[in-house]
Structure formats: structure tokens, C-alpha cells
PDB file of N, CA and C in Angstrom:
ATOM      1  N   UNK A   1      77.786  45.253 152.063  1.00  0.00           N
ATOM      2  CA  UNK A   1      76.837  44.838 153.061  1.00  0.00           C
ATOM      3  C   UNK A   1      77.593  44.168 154.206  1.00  0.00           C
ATOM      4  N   UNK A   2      77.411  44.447 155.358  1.00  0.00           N
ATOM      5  CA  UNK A   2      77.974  44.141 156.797  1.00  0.00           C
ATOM      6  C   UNK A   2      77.179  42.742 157.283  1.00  0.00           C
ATOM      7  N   UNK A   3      77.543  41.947 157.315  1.00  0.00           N
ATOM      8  CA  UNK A   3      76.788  40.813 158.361  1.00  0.00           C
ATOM      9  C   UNK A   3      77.102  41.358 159.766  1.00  0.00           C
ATOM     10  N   UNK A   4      75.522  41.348 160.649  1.00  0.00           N
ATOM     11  CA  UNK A   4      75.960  40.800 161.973  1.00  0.00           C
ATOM     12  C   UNK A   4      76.238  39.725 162.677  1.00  0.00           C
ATOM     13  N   UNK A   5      77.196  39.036 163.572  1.00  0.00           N
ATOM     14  CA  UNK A   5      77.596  37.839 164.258  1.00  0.00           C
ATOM     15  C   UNK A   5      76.578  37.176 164.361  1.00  0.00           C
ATOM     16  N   UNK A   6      76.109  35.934 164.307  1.00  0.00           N
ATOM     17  CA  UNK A   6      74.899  35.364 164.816  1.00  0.00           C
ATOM     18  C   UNK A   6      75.986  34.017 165.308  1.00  0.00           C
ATOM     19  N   UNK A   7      75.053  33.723 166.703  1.00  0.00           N
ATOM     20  CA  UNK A   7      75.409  32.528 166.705  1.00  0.00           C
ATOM     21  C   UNK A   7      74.366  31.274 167.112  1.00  0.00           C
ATOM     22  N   UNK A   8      74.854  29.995 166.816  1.00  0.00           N
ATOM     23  CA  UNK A   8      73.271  29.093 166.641  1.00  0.00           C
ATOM     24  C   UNK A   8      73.790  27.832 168.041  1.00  0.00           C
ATOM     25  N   UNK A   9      73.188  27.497 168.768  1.00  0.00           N
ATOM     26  CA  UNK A   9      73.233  26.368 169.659  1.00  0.00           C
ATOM     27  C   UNK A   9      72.274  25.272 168.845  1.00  0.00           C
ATOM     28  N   UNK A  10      72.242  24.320 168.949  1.00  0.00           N
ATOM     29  CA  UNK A  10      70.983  23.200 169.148  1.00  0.00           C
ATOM     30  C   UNK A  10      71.245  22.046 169.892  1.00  0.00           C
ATOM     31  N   UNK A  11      70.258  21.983 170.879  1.00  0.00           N
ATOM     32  CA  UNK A  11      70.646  20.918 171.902  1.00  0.00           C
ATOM     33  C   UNK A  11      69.108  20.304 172.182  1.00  0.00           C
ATOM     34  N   UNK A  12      69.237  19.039 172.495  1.00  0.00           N
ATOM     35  CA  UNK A  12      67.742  17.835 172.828  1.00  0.00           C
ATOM     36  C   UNK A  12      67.734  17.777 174.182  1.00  0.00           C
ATOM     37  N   UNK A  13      66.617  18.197 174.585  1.00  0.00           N
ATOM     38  CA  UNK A  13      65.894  17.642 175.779  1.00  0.00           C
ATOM     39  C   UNK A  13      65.378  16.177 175.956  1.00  0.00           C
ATOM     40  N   UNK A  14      66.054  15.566 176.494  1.00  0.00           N
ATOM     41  CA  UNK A  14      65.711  14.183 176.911  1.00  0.00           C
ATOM     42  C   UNK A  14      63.683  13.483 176.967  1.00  0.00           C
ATOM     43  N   UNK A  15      63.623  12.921 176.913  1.00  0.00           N
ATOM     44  CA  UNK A  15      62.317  12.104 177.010  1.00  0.00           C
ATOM     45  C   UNK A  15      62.058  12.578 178.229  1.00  0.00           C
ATOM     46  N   UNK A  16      60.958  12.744 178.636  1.00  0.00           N
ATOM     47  CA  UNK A  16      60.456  12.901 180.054  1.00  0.00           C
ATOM     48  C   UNK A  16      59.246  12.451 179.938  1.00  0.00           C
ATOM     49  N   UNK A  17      58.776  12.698 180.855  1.00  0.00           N
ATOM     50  CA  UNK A  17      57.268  11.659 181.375  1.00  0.00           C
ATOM     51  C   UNK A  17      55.945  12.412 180.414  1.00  0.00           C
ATOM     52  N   UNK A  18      56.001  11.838 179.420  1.00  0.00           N
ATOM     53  CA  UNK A  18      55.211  11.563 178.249  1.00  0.00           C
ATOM     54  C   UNK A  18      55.191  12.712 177.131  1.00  0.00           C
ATOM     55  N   UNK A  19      56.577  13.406 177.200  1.00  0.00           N
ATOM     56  CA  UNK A  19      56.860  13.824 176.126  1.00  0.00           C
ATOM     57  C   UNK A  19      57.727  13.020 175.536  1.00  0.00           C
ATOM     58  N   UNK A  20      58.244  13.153 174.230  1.00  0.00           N
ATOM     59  CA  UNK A  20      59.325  12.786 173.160  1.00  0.00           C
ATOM     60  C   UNK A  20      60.616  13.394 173.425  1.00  0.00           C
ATOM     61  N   UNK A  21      61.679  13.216 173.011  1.00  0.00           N
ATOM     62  CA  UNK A  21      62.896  14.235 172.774  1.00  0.00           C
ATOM     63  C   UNK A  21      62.173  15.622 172.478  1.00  0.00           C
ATOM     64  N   UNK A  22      63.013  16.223 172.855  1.00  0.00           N
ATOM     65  CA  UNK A  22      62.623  18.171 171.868  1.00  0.00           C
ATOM     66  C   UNK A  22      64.058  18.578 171.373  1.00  0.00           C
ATOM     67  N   UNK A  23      63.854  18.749 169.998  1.00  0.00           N
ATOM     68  CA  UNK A  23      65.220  19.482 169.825  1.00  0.00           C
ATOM     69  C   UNK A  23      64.440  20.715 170.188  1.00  0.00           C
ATOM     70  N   UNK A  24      65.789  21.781 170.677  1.00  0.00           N
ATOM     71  CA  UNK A  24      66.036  23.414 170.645  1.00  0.00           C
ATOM     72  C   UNK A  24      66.813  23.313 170.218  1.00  0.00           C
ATOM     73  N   UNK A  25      66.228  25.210 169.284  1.00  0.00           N
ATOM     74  CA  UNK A  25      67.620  25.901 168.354  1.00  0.00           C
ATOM     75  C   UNK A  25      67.131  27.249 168.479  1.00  0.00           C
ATOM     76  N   UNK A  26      68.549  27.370 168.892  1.00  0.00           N
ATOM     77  CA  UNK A  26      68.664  28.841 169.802  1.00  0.00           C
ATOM     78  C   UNK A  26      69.546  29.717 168.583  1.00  0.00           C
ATOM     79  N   UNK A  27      69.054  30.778 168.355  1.00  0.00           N
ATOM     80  CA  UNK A  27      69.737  31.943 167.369  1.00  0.00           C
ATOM     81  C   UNK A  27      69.589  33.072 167.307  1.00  0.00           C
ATOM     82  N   UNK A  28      71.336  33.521 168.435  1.00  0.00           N
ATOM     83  CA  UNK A  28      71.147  34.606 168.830  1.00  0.00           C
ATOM     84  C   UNK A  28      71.721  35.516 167.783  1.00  0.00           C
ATOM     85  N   UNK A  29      70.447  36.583 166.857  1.00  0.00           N
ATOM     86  CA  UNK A  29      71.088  37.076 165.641  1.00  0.00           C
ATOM     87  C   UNK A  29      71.744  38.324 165.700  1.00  0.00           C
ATOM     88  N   UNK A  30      71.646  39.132 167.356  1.00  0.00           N
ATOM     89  CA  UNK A  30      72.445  40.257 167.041  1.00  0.00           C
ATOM     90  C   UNK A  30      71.908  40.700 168.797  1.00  0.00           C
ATOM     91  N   UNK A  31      72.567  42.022 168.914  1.00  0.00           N
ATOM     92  CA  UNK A  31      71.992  42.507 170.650  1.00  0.00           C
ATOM     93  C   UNK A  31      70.417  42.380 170.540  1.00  0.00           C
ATOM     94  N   UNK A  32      69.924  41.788 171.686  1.00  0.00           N
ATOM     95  CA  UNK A  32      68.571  42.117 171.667  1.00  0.00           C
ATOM     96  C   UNK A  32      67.161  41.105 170.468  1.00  0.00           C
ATOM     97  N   UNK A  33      67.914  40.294 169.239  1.00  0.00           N
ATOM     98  CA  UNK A  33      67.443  40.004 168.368  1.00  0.00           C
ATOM     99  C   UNK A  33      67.785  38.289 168.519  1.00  0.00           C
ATOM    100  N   UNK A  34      66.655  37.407 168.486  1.00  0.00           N
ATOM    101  CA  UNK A  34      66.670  36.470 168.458  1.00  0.00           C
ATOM    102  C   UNK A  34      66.022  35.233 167.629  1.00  0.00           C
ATOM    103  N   UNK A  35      66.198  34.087 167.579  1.00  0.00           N
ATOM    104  CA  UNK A  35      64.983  32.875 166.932  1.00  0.00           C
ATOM    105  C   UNK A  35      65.111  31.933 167.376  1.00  0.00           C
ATOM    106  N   UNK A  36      64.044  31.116 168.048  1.00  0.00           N
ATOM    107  CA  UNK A  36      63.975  30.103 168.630  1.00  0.00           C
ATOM    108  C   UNK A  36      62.972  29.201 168.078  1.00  0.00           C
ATOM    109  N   UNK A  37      63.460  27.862 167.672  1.00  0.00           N
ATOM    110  CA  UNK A  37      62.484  26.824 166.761  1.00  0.00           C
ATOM    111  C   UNK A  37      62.829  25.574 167.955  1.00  0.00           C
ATOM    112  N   UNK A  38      61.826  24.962 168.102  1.00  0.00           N
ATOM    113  CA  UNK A  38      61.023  23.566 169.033  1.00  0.00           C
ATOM    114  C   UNK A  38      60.587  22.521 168.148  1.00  0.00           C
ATOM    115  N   UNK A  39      61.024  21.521 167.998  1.00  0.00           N
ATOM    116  CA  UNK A  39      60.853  20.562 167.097  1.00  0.00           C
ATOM    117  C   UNK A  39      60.860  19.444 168.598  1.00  0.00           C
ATOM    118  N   UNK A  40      58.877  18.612 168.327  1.00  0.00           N
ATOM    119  CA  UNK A  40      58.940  17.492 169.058  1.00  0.00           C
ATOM    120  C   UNK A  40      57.609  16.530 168.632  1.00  0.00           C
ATOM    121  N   UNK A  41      58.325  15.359 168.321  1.00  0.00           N
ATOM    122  CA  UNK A  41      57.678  14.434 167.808  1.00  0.00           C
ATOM    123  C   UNK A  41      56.916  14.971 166.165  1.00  0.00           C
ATOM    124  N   UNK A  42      57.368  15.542 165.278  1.00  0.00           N
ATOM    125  CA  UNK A  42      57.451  15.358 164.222  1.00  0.00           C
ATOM    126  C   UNK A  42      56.837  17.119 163.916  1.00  0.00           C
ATOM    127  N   UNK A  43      56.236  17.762 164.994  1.00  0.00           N
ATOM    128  CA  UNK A  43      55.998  19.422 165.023  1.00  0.00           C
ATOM    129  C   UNK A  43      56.954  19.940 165.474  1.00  0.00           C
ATOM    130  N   UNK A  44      56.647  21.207 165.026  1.00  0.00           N
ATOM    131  CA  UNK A  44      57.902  22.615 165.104  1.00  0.00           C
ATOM    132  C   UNK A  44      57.021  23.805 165.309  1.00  0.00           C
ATOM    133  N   UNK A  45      57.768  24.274 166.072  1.00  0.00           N
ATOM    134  CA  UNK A  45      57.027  25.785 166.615  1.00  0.00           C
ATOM    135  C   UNK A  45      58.444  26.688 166.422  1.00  0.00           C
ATOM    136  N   UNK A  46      58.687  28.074 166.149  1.00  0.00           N
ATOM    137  CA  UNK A  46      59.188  29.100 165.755  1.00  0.00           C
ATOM    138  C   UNK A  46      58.812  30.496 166.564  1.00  0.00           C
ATOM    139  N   UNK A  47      59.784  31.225 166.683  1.00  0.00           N
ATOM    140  CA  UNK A  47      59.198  32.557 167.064  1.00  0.00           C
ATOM    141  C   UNK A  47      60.247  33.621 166.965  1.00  0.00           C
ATOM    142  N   UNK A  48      60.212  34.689 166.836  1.00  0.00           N
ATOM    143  CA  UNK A  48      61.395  35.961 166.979  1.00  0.00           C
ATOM    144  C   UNK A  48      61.502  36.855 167.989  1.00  0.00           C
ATOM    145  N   UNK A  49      62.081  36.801 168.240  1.00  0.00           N
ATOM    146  CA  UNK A  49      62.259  37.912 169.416  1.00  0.00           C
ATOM    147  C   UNK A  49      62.851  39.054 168.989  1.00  0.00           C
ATOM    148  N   UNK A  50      62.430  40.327 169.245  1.00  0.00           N
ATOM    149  CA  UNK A  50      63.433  41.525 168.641  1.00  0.00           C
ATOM    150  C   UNK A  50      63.414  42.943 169.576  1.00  0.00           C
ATOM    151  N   UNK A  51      63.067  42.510 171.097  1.00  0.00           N
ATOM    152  CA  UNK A  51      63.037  43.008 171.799  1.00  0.00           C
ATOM    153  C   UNK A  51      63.662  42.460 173.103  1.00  0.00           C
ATOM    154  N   UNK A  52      64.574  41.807 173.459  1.00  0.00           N
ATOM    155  CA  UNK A  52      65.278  41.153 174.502  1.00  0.00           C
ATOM    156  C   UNK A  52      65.959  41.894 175.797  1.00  0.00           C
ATOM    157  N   UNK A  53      66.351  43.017 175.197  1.00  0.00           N
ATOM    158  CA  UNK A  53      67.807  44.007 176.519  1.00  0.00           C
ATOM    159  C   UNK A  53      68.899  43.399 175.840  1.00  0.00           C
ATOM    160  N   UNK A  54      69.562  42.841 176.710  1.00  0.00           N
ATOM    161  CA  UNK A  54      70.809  42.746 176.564  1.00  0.00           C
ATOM    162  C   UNK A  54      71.023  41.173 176.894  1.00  0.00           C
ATOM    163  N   UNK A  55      69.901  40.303 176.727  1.00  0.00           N
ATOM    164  CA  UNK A  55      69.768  38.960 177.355  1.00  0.00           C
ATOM    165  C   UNK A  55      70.398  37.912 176.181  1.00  0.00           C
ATOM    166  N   UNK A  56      70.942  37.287 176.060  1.00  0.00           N
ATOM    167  CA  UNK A  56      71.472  36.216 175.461  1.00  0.00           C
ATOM    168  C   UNK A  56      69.620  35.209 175.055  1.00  0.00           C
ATOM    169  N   UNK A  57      69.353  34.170 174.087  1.00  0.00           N
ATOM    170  CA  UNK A  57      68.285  33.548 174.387  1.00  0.00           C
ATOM    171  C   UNK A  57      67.850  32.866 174.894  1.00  0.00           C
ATOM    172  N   UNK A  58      69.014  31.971 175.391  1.00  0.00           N
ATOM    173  CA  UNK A  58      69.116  30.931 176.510  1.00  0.00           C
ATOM    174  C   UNK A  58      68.622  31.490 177.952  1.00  0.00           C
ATOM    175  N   UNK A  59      69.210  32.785 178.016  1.00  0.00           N
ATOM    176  CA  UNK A  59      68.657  33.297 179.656  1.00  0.00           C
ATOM    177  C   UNK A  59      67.131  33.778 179.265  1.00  0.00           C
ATOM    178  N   UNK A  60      66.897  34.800 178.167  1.00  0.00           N
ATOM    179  CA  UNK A  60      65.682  35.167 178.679  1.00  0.00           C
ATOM    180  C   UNK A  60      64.556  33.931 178.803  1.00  0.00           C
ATOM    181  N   UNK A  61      64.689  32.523 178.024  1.00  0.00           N
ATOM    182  CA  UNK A  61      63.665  31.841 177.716  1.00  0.00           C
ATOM    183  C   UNK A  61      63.843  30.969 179.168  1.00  0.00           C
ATOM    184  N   UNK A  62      64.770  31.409 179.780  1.00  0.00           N
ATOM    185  CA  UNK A  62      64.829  30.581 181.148  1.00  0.00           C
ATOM    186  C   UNK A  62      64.185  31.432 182.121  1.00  0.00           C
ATOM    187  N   UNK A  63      64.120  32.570 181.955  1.00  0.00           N
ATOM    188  CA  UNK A  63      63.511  33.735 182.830  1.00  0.00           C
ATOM    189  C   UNK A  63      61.961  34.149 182.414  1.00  0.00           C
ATOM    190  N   UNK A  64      61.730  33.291 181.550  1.00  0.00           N
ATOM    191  CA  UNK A  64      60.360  33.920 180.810  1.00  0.00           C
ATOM    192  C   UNK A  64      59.280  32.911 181.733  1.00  0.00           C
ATOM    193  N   UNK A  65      58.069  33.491 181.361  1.00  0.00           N
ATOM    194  CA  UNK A  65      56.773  32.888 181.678  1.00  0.00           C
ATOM    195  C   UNK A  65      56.970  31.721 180.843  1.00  0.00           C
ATOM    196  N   UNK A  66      56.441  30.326 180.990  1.00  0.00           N
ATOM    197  CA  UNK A  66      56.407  29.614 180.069  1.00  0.00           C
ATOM    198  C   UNK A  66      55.206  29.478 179.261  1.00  0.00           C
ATOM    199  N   UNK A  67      53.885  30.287 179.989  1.00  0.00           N
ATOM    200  CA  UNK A  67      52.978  30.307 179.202  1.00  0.00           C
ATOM    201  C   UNK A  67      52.739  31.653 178.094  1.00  0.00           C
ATOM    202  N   UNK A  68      53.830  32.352 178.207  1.00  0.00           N
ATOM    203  CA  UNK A  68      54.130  33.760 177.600  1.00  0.00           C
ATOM    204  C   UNK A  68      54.950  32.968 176.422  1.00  0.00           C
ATOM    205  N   UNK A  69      55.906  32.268 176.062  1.00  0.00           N
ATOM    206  CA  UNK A  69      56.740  31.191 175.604  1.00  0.00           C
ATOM    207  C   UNK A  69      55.937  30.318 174.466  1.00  0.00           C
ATOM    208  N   UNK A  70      55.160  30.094 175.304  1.00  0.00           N
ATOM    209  CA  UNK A  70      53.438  29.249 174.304  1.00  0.00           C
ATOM    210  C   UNK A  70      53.050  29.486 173.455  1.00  0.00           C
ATOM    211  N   UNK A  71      52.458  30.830 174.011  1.00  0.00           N
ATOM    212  CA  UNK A  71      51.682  31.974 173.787  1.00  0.00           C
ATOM    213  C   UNK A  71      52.277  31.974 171.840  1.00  0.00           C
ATOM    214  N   UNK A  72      53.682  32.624 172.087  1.00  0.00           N
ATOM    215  CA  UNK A  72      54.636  33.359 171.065  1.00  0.00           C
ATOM    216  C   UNK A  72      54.673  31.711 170.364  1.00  0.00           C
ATOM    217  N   UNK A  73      55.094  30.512 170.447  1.00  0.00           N
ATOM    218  CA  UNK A  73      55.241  30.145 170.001  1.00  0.00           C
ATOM    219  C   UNK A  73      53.876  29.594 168.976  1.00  0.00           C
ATOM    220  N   UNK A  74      52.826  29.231 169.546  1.00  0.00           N
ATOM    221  CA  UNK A  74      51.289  28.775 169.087  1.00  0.00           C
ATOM    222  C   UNK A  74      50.302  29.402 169.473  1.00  0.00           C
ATOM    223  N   UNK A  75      50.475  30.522 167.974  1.00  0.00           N
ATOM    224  CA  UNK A  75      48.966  31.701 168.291  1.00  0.00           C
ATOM    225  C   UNK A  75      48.048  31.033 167.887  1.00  0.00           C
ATOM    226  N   UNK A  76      47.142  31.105 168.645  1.00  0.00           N
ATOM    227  CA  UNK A  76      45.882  30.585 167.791  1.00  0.00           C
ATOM    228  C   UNK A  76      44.899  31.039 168.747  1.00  0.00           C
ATOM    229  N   UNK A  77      43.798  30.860 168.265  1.00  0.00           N
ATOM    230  CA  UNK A  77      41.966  31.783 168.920  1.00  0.00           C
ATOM    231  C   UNK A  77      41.215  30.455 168.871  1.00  0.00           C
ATOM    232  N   UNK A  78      41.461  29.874 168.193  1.00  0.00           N
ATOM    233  CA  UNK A  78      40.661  28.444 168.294  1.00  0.00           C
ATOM    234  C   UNK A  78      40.649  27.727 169.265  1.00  0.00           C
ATOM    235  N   UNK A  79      39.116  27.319 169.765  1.00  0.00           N
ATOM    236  CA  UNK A  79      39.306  26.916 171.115  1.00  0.00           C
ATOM    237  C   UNK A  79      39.248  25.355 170.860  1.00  0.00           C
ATOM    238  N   UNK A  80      39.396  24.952 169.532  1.00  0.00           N
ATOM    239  CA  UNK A  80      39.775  23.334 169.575  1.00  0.00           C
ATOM    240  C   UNK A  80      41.135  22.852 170.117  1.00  0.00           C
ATOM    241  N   UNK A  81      42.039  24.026 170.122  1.00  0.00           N
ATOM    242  CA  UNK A  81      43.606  23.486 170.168  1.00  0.00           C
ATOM    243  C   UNK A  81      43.907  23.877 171.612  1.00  0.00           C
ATOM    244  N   UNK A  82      43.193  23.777 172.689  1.00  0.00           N
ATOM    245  CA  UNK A  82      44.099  24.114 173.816  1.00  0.00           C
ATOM    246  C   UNK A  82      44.511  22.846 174.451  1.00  0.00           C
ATOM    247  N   UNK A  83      44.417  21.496 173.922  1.00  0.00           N
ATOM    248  CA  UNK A  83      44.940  20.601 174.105  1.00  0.00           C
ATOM    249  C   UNK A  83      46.736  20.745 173.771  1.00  0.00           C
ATOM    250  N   UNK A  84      46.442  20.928 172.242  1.00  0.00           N
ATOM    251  CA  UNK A  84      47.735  21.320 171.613  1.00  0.00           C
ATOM    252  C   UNK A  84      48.626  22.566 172.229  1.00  0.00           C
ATOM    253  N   UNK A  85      48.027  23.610 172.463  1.00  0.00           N
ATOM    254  CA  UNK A  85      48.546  24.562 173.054  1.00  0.00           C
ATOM    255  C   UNK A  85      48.706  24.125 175.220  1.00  0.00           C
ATOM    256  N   UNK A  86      48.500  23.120 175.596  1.00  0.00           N
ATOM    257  CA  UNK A  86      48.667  22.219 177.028  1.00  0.00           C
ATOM    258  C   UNK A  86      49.527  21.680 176.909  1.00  0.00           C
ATOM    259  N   UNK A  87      50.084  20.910 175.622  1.00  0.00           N
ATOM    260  CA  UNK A  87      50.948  19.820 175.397  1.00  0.00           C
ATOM    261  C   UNK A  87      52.342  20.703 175.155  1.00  0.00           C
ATOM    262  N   UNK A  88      52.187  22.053 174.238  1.00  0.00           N
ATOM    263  CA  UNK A  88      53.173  23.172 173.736  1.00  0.00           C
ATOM    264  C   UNK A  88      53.722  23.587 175.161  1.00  0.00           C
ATOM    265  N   UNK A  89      53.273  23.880 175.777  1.00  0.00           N
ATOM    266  CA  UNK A  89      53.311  24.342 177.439  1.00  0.00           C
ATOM    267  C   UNK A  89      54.753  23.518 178.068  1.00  0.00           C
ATOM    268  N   UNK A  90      53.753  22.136 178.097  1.00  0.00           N
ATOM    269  CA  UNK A  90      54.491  21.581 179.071  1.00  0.00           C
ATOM    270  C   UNK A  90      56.225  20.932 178.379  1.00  0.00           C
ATOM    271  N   UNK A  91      56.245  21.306 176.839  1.00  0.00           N
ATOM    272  CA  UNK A  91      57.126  21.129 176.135  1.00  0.00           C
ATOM    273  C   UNK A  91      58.410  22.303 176.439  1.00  0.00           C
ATOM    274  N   UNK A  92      57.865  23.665 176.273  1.00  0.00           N
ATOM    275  CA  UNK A  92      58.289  24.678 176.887  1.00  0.00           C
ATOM    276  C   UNK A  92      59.318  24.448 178.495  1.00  0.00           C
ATOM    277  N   UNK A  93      57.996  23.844 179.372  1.00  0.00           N
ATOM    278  CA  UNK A  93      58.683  23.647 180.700  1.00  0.00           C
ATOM    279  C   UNK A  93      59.739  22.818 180.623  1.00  0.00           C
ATOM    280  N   UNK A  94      59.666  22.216 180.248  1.00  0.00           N
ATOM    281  CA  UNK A  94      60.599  20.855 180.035  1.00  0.00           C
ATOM    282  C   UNK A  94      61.985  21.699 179.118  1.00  0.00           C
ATOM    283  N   UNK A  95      62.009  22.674 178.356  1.00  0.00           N
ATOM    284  CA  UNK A  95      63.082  23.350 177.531  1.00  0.00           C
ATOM    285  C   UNK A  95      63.591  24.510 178.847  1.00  0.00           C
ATOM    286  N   UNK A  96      63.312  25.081 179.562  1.00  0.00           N
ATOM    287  CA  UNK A  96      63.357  25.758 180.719  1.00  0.00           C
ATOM    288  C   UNK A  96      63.996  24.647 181.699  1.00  0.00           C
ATOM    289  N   UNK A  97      63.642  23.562 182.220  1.00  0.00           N
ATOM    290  CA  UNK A  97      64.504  23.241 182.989  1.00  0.00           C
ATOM    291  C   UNK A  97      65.508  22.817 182.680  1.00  0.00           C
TER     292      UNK A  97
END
């Protein structure tokens, strides 16, 4: 069995105006194939990517919609959580800049 290269970053986004720290962890698992987990203030959001080009994950999630970003990270139909899914958002923006 062959492993492909993966490689993993994790780096914290500083406190900003009324979020917490955010860790990111970036894992780029092969061309095109990715995983990205958001850990802030004691939640974690996850997602895969397995359709990228040729983008590293760091660029596409800098080039992405951030509400496309959301979206992937906190599915949900429930219209109790768009608080939670407002707060996911602006967590996102804050990992983008």
C-alpha cells in the first residue's frame, strides 16, 4: 500500500472583536484533496474538500466565498441556528484575513 504526502499546518487566529482565538488545521491530503477543522471557543466545525484544481488549502479558502465556507462547514435546515451559522461566518472571515 502507497501513502500519499499529506501535509498538516495549524495556526490561531488572534481574538478579534468578539470572537475567541480560532485554531485552523489545514490538511492538504493529496492534488486537489483536502480537510479543514475550526475549533473556537470550545466548537469545531470540519469539512473535505475533494474537488480543489490544483489549489493548495490555504489559497482556495482565501479565494472562497466565506458564506460558501459556512455553508460546508455548518449544514443545517434549521432555522433556529442562523445565529450559530452568523457567528460560523464571521469566524470564517476572520480565518480568511
Amino acid at each position: 500500500m502507497t501513502l500519499e504526502p499529506q501535509t498538516c499546518e495549524a495556526f490561531t487566529v488572534a481574538a478579534t472583536k468578539g470572537l475567541d482565538p480560532i485554531l485552523v488545521i489545514l490538511q492538504d491530503i493529496g492534488p486537489g484533496n483536502a480537510r479543514l477543522v475550526i475549533e473556537c471557543y470550545g466548537e469545531a466545525w470540519s469539512t473535505y474538500f475533494g474537488a480543489m484544481g490544483d489549489s493548495k488549502l490555504r489559497e482556495f479558502i482565501t479565494d472562497c466565498d466565506a458564506g460558501y465556507l459556512a455553508n460546508r462547514l455548518y449544514r443545517s435546515n434549521d432555522r433556529r441556528v442562523r445565529l450559530k451559522e452568523a457567528y460560523l461566518l464571521r469566524i470564517v472571515e476572520a480565518v480568511q484575513a
